[in-house]
N, C-alpha and C. Protein backbone atom coordinates (compact mmCIF):
# COMPACT_ATOMS: atom_id res chain seq x y z
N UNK A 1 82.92 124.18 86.58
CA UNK A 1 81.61 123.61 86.38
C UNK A 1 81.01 124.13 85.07
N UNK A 2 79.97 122.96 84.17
CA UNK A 2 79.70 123.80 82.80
C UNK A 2 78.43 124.32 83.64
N UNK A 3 77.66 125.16 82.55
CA UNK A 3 75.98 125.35 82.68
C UNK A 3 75.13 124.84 83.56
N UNK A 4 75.32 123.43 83.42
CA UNK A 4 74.15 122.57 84.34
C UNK A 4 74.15 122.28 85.33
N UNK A 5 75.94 122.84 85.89
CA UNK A 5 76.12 122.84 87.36
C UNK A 5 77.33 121.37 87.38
N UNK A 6 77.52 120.69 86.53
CA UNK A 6 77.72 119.62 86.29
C UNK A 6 79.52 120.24 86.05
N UNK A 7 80.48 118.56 86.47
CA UNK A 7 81.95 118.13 85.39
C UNK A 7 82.20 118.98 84.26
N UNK A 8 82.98 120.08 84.20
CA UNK A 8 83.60 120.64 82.93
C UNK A 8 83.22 119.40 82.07
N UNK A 9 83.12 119.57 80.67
CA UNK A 9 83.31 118.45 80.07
C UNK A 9 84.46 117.86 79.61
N UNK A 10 85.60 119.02 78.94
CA UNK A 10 87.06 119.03 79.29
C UNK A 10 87.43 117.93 80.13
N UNK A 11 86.95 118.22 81.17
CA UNK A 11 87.55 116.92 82.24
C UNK A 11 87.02 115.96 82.12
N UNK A 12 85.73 115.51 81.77
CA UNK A 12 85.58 114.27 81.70
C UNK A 12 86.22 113.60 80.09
N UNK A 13 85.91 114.26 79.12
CA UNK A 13 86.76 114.00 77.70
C UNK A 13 88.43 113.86 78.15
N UNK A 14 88.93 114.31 78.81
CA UNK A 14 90.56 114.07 78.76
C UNK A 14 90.00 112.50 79.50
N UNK A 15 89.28 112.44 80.66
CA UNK A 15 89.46 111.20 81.79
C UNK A 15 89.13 109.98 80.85
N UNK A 16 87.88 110.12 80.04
CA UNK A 16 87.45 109.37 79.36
C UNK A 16 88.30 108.18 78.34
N UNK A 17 89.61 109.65 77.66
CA UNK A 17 90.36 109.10 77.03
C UNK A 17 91.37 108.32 78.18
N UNK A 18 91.77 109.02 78.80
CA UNK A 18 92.73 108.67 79.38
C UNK A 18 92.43 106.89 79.77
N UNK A 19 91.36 107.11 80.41
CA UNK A 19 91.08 105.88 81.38
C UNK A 19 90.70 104.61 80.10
N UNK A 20 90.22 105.00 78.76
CA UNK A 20 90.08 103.77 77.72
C UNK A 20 91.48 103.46 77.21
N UNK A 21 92.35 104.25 77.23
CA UNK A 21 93.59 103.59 76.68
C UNK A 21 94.33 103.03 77.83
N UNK A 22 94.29 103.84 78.92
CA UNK A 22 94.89 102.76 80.00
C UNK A 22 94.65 101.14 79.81
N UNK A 23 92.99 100.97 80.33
CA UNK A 23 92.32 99.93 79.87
C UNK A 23 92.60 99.03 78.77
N UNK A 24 93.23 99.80 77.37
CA UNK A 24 93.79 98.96 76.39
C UNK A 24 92.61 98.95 75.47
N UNK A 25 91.34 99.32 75.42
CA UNK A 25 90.11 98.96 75.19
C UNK A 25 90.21 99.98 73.86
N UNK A 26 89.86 99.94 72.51
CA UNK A 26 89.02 100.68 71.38
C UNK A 26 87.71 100.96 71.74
N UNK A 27 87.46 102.46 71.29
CA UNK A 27 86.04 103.64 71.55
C UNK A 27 85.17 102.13 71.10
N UNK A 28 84.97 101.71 70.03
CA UNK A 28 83.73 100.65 69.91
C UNK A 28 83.76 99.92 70.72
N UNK A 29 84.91 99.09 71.66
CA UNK A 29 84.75 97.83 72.39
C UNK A 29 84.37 98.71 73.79
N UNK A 30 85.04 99.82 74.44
CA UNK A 30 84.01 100.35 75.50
C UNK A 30 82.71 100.76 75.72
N UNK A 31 82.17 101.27 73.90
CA UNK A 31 81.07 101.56 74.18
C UNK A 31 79.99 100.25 74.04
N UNK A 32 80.15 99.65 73.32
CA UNK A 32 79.82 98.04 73.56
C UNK A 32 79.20 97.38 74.62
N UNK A 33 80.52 97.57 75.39
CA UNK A 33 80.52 96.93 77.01
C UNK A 33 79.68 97.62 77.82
N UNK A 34 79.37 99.34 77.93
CA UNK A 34 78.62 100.21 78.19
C UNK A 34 77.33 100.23 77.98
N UNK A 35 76.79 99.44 76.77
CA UNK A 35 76.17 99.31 76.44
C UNK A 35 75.20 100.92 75.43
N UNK A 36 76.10 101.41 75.23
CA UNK A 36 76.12 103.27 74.56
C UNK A 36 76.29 103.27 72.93
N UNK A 37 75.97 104.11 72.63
CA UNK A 37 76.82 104.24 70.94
C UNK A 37 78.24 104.34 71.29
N UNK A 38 78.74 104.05 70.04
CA UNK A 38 79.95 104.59 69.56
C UNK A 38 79.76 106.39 69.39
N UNK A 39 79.04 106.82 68.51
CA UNK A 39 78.91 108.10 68.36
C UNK A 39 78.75 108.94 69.96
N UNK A 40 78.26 108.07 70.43
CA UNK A 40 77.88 109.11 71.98
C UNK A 40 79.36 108.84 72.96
N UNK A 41 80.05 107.84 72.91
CA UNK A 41 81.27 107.82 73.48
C UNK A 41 82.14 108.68 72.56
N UNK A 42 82.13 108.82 71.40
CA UNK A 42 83.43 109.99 70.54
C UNK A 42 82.76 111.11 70.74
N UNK A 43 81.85 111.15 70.99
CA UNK A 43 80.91 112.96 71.29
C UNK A 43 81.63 113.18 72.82
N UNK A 44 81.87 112.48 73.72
CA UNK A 44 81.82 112.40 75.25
C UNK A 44 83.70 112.84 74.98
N UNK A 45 84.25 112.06 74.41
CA UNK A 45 86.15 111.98 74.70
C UNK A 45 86.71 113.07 73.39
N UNK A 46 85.63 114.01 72.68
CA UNK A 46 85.75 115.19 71.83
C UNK A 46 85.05 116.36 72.88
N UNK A 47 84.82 116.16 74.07
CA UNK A 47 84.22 117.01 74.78
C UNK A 47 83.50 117.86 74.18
N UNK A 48 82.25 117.29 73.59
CA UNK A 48 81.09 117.54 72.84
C UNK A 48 79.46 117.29 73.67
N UNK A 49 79.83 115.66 73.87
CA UNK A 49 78.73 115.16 74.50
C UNK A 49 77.77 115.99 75.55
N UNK A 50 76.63 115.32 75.66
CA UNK A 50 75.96 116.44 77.31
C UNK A 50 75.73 114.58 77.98
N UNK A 51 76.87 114.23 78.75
CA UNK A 51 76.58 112.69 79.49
C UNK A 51 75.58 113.04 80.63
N UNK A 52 74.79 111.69 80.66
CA UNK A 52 73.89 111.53 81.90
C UNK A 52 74.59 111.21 82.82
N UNK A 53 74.17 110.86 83.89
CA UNK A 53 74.96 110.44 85.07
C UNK A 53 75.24 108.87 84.90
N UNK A 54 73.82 108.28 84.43
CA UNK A 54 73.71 107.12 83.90
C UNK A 54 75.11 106.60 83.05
N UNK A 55 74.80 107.21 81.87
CA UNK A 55 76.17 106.81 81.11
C UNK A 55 77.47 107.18 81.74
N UNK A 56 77.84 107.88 82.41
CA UNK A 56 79.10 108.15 83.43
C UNK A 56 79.23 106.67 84.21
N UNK A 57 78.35 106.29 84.50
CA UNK A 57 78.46 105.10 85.57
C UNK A 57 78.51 104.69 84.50
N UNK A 58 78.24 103.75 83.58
CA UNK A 58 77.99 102.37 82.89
C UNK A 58 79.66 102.41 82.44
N UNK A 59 80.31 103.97 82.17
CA UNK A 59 81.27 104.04 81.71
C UNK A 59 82.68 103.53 82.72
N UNK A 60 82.09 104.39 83.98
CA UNK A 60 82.98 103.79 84.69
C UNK A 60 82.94 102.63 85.48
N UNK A 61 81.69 101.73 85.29
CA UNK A 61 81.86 100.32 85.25
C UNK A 61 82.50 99.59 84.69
N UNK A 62 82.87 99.70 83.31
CA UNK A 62 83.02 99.55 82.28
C UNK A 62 84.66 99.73 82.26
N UNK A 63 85.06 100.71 82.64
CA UNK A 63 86.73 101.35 82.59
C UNK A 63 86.89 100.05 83.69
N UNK A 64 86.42 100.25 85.00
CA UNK A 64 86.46 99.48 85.93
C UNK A 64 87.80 100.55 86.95
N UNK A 65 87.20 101.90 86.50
CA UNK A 65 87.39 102.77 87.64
C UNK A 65 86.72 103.66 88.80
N UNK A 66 86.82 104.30 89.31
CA UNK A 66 85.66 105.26 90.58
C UNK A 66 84.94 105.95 89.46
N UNK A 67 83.86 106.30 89.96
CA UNK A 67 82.85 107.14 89.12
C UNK A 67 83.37 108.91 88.96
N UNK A 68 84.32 108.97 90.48
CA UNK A 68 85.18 110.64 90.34
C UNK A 68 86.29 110.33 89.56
N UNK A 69 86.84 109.27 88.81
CA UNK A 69 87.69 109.54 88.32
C UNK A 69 87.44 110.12 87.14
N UNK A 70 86.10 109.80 86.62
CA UNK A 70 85.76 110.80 85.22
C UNK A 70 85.53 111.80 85.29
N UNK A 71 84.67 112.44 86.56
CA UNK A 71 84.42 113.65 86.73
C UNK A 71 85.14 114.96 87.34
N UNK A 72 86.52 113.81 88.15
CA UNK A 72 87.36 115.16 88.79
C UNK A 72 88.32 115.47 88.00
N UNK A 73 89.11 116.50 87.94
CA UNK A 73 90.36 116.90 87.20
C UNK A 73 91.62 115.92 88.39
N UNK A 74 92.38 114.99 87.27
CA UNK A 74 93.36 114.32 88.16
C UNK A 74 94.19 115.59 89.60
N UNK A 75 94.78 115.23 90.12
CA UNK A 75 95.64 115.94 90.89
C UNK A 75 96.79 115.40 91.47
N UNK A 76 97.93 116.19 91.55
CA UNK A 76 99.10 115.40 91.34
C UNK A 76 99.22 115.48 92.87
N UNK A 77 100.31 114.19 92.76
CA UNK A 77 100.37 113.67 94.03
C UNK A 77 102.07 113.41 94.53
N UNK A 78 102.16 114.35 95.43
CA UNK A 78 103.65 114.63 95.80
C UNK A 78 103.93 113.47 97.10
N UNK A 79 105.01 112.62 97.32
CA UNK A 79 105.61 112.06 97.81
C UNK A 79 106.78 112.04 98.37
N UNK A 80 106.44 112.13 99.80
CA UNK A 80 108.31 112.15 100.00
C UNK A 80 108.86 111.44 100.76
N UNK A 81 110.08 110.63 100.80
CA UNK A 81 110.22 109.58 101.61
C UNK A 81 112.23 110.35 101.66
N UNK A 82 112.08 110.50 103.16
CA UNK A 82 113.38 111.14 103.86
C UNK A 82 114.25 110.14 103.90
N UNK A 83 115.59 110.36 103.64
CA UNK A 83 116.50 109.17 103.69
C UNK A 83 116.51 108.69 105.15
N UNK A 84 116.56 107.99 105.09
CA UNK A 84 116.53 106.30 106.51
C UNK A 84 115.17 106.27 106.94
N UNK A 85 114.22 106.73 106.16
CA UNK A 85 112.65 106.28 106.22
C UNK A 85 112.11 105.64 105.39
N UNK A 86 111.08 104.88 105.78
CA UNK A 86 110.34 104.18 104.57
C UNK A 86 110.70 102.42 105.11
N UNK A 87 109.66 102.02 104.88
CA UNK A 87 109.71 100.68 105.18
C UNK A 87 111.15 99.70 104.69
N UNK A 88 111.79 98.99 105.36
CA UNK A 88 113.17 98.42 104.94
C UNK A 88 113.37 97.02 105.14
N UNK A 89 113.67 96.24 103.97
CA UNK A 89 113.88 94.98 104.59
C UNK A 89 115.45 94.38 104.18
N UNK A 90 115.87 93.64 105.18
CA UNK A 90 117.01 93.52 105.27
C UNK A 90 117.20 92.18 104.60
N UNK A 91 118.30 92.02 104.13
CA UNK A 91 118.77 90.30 103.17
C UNK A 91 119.26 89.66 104.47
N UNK A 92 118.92 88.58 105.06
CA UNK A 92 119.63 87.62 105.70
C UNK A 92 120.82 86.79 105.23
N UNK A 93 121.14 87.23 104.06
CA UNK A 93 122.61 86.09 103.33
C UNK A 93 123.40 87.17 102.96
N UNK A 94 123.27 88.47 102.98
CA UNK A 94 124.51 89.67 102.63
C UNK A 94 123.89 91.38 103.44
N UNK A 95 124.75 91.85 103.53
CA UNK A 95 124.87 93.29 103.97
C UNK A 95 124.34 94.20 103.10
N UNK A 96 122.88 93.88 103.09
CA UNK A 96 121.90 94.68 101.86
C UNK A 96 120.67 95.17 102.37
N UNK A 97 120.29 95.71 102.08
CA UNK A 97 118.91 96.45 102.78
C UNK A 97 117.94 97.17 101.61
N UNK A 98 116.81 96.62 101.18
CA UNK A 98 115.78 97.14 100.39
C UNK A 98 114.77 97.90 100.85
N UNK A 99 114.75 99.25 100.57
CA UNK A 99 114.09 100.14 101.89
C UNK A 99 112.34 100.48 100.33
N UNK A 100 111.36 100.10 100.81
CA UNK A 100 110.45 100.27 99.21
C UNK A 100 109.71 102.06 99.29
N UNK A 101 110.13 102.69 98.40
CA UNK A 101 109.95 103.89 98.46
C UNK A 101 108.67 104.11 97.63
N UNK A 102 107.99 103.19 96.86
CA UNK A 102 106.95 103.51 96.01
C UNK A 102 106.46 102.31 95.95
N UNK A 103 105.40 101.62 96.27
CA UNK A 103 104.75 100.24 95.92
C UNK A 103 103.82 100.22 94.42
N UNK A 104 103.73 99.43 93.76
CA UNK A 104 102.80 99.64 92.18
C UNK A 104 101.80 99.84 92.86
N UNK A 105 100.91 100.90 92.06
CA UNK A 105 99.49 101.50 92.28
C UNK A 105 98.85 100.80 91.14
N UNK A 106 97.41 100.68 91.61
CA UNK A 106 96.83 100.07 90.82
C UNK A 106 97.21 100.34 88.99
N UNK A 107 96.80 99.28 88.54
CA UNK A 107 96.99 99.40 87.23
C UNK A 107 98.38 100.01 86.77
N UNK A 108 98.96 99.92 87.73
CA UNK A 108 100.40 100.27 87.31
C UNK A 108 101.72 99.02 86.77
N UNK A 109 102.40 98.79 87.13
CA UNK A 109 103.42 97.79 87.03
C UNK A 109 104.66 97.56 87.47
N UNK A 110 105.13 98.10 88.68
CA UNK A 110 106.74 98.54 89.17
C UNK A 110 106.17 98.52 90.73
N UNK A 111 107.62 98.44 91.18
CA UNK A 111 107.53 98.94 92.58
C UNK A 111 109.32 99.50 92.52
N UNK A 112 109.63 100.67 93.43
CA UNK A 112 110.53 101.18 93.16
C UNK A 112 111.13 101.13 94.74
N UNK A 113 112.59 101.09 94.60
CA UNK A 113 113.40 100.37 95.89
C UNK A 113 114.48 101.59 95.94
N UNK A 114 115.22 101.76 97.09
CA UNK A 114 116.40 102.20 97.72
C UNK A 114 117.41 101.22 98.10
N UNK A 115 118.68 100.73 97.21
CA UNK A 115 119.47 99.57 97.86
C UNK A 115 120.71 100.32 98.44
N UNK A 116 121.08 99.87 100.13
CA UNK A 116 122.32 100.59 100.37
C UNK A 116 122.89 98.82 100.49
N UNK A 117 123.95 98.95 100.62
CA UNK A 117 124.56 97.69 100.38
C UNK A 117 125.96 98.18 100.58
N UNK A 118 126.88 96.58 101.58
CA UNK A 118 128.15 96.42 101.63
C UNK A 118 128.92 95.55 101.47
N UNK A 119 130.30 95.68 100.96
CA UNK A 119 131.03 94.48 100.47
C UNK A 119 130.88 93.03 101.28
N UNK A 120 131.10 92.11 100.45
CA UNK A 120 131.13 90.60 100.94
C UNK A 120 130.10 89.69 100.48
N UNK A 121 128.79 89.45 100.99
CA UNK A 121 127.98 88.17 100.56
C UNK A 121 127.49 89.17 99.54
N UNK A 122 127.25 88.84 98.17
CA UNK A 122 126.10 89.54 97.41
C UNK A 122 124.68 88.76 97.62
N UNK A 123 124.04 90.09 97.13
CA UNK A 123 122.70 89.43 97.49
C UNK A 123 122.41 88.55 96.00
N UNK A 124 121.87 87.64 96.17
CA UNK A 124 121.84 86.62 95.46
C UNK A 124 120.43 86.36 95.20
N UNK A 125 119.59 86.62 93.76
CA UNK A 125 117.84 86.72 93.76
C UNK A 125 117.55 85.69 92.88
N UNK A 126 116.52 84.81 93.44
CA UNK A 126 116.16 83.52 92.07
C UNK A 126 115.36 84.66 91.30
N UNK A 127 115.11 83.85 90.27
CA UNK A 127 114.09 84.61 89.30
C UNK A 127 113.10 84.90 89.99
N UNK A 128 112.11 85.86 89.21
CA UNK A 128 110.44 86.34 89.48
C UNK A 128 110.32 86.13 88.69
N UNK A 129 108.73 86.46 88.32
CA UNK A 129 107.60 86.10 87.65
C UNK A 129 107.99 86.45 86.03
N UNK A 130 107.64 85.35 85.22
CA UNK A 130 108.33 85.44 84.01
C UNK A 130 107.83 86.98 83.47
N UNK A 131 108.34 87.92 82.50
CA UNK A 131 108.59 89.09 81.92
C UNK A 131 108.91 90.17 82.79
N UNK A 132 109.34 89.80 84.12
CA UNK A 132 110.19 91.48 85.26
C UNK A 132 111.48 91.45 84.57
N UNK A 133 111.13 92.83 84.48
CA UNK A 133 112.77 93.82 84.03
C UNK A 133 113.00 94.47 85.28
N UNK A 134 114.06 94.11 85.53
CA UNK A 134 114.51 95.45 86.90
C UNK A 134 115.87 96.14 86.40
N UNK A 135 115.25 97.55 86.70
CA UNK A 135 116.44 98.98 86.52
C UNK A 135 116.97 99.02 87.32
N UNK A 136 118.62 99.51 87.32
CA UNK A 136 118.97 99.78 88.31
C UNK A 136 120.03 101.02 87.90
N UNK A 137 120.31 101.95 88.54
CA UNK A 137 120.96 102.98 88.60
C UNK A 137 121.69 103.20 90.12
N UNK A 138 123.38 103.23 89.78
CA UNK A 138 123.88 103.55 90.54
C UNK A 138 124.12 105.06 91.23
N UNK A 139 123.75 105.37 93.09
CA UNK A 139 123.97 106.57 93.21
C UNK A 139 125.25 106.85 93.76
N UNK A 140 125.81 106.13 94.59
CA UNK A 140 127.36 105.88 95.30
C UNK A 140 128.15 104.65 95.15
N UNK A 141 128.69 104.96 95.29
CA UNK A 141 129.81 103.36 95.69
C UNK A 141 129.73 102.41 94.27
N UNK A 142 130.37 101.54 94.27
CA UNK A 142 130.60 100.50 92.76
C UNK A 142 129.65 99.07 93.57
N UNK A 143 129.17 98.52 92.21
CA UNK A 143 128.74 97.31 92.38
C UNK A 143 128.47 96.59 91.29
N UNK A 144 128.87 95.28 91.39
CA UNK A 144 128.34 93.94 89.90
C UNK A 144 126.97 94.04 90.05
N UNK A 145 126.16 94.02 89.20
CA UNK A 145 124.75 94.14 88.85
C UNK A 145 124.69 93.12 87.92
N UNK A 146 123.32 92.49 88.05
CA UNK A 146 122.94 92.01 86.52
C UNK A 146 122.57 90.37 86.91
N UNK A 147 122.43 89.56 85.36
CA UNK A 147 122.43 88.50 85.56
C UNK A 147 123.56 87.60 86.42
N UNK A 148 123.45 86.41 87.22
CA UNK A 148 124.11 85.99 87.80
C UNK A 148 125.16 85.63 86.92
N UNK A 149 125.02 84.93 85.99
CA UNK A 149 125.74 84.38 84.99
C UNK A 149 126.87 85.36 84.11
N UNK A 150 126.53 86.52 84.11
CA UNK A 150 127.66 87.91 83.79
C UNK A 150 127.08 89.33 84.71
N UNK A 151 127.15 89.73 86.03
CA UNK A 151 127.03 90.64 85.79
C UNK A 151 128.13 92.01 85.49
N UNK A 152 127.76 93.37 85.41
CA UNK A 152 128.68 94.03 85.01
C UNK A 152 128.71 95.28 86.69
N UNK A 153 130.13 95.79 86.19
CA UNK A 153 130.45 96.42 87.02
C UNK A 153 129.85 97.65 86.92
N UNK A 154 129.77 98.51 87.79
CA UNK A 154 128.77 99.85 87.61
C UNK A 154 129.11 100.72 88.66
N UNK A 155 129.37 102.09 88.45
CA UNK A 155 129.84 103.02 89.35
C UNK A 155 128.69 103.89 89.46
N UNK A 156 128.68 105.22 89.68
CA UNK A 156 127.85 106.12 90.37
C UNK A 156 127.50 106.89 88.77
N UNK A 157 126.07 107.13 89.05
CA UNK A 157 125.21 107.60 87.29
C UNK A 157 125.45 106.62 86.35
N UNK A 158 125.83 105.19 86.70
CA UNK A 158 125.54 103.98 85.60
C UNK A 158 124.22 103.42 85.78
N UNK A 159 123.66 102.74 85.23
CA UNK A 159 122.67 102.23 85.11
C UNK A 159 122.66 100.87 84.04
N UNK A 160 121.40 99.85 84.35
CA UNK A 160 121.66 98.39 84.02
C UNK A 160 119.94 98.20 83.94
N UNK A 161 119.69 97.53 83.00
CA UNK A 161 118.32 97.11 82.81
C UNK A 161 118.49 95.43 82.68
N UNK A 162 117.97 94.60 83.33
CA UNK A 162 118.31 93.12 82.78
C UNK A 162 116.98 92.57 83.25
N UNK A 163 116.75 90.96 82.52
CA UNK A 163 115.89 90.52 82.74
C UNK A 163 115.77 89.69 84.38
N UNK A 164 114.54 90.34 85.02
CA UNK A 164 114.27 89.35 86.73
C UNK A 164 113.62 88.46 86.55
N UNK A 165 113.45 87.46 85.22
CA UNK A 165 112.72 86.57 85.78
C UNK A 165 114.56 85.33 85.41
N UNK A 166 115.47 85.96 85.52
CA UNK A 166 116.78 84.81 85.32
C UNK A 166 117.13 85.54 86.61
N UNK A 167 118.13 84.08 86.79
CA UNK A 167 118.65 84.76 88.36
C UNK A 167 119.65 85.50 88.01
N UNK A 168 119.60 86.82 89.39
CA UNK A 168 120.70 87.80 89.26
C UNK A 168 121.42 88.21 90.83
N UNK A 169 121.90 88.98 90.80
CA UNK A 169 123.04 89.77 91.70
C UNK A 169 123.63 90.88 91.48
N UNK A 170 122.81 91.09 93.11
CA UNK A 170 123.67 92.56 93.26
C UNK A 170 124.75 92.30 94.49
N UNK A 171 126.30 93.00 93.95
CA UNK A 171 127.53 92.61 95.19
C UNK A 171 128.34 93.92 94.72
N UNK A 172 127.91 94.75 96.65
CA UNK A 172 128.40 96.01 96.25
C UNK A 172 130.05 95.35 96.14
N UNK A 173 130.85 96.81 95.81
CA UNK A 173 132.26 96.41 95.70
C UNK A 173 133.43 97.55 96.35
N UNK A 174 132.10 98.53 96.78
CA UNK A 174 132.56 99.48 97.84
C UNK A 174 131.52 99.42 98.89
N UNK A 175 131.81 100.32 100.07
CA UNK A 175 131.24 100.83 101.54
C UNK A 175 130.17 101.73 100.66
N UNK A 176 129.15 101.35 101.83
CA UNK A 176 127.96 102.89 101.38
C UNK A 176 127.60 102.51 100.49
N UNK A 177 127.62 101.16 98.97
CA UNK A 177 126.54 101.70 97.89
C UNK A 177 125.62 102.00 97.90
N UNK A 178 125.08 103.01 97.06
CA UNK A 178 123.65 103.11 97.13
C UNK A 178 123.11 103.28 95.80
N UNK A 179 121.90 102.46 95.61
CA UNK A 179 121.12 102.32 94.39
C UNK A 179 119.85 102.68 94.18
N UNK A 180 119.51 102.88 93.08
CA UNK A 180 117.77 102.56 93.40
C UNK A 180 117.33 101.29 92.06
N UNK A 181 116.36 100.93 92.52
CA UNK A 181 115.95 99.87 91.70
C UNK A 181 114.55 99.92 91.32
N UNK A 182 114.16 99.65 90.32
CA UNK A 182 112.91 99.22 89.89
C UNK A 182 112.32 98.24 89.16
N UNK A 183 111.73 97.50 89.88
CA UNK A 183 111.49 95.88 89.12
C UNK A 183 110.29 96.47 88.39
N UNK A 184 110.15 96.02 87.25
CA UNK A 184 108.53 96.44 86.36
C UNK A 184 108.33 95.63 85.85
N UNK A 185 106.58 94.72 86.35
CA UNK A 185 106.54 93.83 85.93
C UNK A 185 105.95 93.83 84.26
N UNK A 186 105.95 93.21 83.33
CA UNK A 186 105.36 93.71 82.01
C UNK A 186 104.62 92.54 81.49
């Protein structure tokens, strides 16, 4: 807490920045929208400023985040998802199972998957939404990855980035593969 009882300012100057470049936004076009100086938003993200509460809100109207996100120090956030837990959905046309270990958080762009998969039908995906890239990294077993039209073969610590909005396939080529995947939408 500084003096006034109030947000280190530290913390709100890192949040400040943090949360305008997330946003994509230039110091003039937030403070703008805020309806603030420019000088009083570079005083605020140089952890200089003395902010009202007032301008905290207009700001985080403005970011179009919580009003604690400027004022608390972030805190990290541990996750753990035990193998054969976590929500799973199964392919009805091949021996595949997408178990989702991380869903996109706001303002984020990905959702991140667990594929175990077995020889015979590959799973077979129309496109998504035009600009998804999905990663994939192999942890066991071999499998064709990739666009439908070529994909490539891939063993255990390979990895494949291709475009999801063309159709693709995954067809393990051993027992047990296991993958992880991450579609990110961009």
């Amino acid at each position: 807490m500084d003096r006034n009882g109030g947000a280190p300012l530290a913390v709100i100057a890192a949040s400040l920045q943090r949360e305008r470049k997330r946003a994509g936004l230039s110091l003039a076009e937030v403070a703008r929208r805020a309806g603030i100086a420019k000088s009083t938003l570079s005083q605020l993200e140089s952890g200089t400023g003395n902010p009202s509460v007032e301008t905290l809100w207009a700001l985080s109207v403005t970011l179009d985040v919580p009003f604690a996100r400027l004022v608390e120090p972030p805190t990290p956030r541990v996750q753990v998802i035990r193998a054969g837990e976590g929500p799973a959905v199964a392919s009805e046309q091949s021996d595949y199972i997408a178990t989702l270990l991380a869903s996109c958080p706001p303002n984020a762009r990905r959702d991140l998957y667990l594929i175990t998969a077995q020889p015979g039908t590959p799973r077979e995906s129309d496109p998504h939404m035009p600009g998804v890239v999905e990663h994939v990294g192999i942890s066991s077993g071999r499998a064709l990855v990739g666009p439908a039209t070529d994909p490539i073969e891939l063993g255990p610590g390979d990895y494949i980035a291709y475009p999801g909005d063309l159709a693709h396939v995954f067809k393990a080529l051993e027992s047990d593969t296991v993958a992880v995947m991450i579609s990110e939408h961009v």
